[in-house]
Protein backbone atom coordinates (compact mmCIF):
# COMPACT_ATOMS: atom_id res chain seq x y z
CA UNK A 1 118.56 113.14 -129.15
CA UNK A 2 114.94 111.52 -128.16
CA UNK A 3 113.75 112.76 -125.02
CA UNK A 4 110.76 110.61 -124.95
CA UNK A 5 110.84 108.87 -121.30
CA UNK A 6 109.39 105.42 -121.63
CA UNK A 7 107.76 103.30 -118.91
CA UNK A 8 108.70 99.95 -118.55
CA UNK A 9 107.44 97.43 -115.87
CA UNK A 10 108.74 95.76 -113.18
CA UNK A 11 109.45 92.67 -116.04
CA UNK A 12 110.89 94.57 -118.83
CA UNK A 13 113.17 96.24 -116.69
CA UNK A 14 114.06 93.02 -115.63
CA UNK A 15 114.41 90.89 -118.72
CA UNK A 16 116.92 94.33 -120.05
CA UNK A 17 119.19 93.25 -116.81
CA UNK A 18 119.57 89.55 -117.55
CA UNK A 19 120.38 90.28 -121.09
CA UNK A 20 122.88 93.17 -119.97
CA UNK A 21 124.39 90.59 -117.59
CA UNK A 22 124.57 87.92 -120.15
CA UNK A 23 126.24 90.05 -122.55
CA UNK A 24 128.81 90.98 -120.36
CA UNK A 25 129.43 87.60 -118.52
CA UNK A 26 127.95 88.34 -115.09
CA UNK A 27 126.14 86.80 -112.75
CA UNK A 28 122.32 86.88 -113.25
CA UNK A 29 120.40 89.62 -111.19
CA UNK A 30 118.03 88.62 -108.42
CA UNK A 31 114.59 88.47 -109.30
CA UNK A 32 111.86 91.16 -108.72
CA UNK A 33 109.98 90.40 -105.23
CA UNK A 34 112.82 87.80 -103.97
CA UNK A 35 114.07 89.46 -100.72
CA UNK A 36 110.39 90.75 -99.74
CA UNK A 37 109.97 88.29 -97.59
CA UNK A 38 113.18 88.62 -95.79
CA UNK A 39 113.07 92.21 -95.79
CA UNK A 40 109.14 91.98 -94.15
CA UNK A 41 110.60 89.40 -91.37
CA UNK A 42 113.06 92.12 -90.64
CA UNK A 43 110.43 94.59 -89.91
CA UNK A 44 108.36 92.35 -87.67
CA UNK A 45 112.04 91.55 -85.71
CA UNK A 46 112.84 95.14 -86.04
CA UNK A 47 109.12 96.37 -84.25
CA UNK A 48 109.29 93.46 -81.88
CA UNK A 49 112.83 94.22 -80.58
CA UNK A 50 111.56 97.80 -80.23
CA UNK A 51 108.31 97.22 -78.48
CA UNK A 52 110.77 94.52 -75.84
CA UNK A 53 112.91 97.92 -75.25
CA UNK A 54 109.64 99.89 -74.76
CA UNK A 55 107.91 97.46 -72.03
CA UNK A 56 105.59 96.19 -74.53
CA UNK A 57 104.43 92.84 -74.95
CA UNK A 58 106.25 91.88 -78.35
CA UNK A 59 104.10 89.79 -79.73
CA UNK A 60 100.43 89.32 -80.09
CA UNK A 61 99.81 93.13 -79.72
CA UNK A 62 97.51 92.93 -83.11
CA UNK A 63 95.65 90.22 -81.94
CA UNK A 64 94.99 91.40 -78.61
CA UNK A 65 94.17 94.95 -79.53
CA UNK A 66 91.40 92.85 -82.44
CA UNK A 67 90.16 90.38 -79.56
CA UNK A 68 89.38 93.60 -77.64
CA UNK A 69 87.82 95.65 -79.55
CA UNK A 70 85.29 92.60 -81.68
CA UNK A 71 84.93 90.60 -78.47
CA UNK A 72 81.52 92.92 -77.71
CA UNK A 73 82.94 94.18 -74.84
CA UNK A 74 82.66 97.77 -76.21
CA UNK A 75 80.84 99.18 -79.18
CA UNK A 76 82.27 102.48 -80.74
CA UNK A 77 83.97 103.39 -77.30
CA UNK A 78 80.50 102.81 -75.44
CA UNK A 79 79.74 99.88 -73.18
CA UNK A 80 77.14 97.21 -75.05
CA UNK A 81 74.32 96.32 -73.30
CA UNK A 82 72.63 93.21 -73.27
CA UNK A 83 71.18 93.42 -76.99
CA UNK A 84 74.06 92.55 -79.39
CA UNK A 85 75.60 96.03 -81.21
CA UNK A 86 73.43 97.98 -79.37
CA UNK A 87 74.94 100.99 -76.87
CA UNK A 88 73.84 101.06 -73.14
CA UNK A 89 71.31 103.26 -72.48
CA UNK A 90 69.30 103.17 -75.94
């Protein structure tokens, strides 16, 4: 018995399945990456519905928290002064 493990990619893996499944007369397999998308909309439904339960706005958190923190309001924590990126005081 060979107990050499071999790698195979995403593809090879793959191509193996639609041949098994052609062989045997079965429906194809779904292709590699095909329910990302759906599974990544989940998540952003999933976090939304959680931050509505929470009190939280449920959407445009990102943004807001970015528009915040790069609108030169504040600069590491510390209030800017007048001269762009520089902290009050120096």
């Amino acid at each position: 018995m060979n107990s050499e493990v071999f790698d195979m990619s995403v593809t090879q893996q793959y191509a193996i399945d639609l041949y098994r499944a052609a062989q045997r007369g079965e429906a194809a397999p779904p292709a590699p990456g095909r329910h990302e998308v759906d599974a990544f909309r989940e998540l952003r439904d999933y976090r939304r519905f959680k931050a509505v339960v929470a009190g939280r706005p449920a959407r445009g958190r990102i943004r807001a928290a970015l528009t915040r923190r790069l609108s030169g309001r504040h600069f590491f924590g510390r209030r800017v002064s007048g001269r762009r990126g520089h902290p009050a005081g120096c």
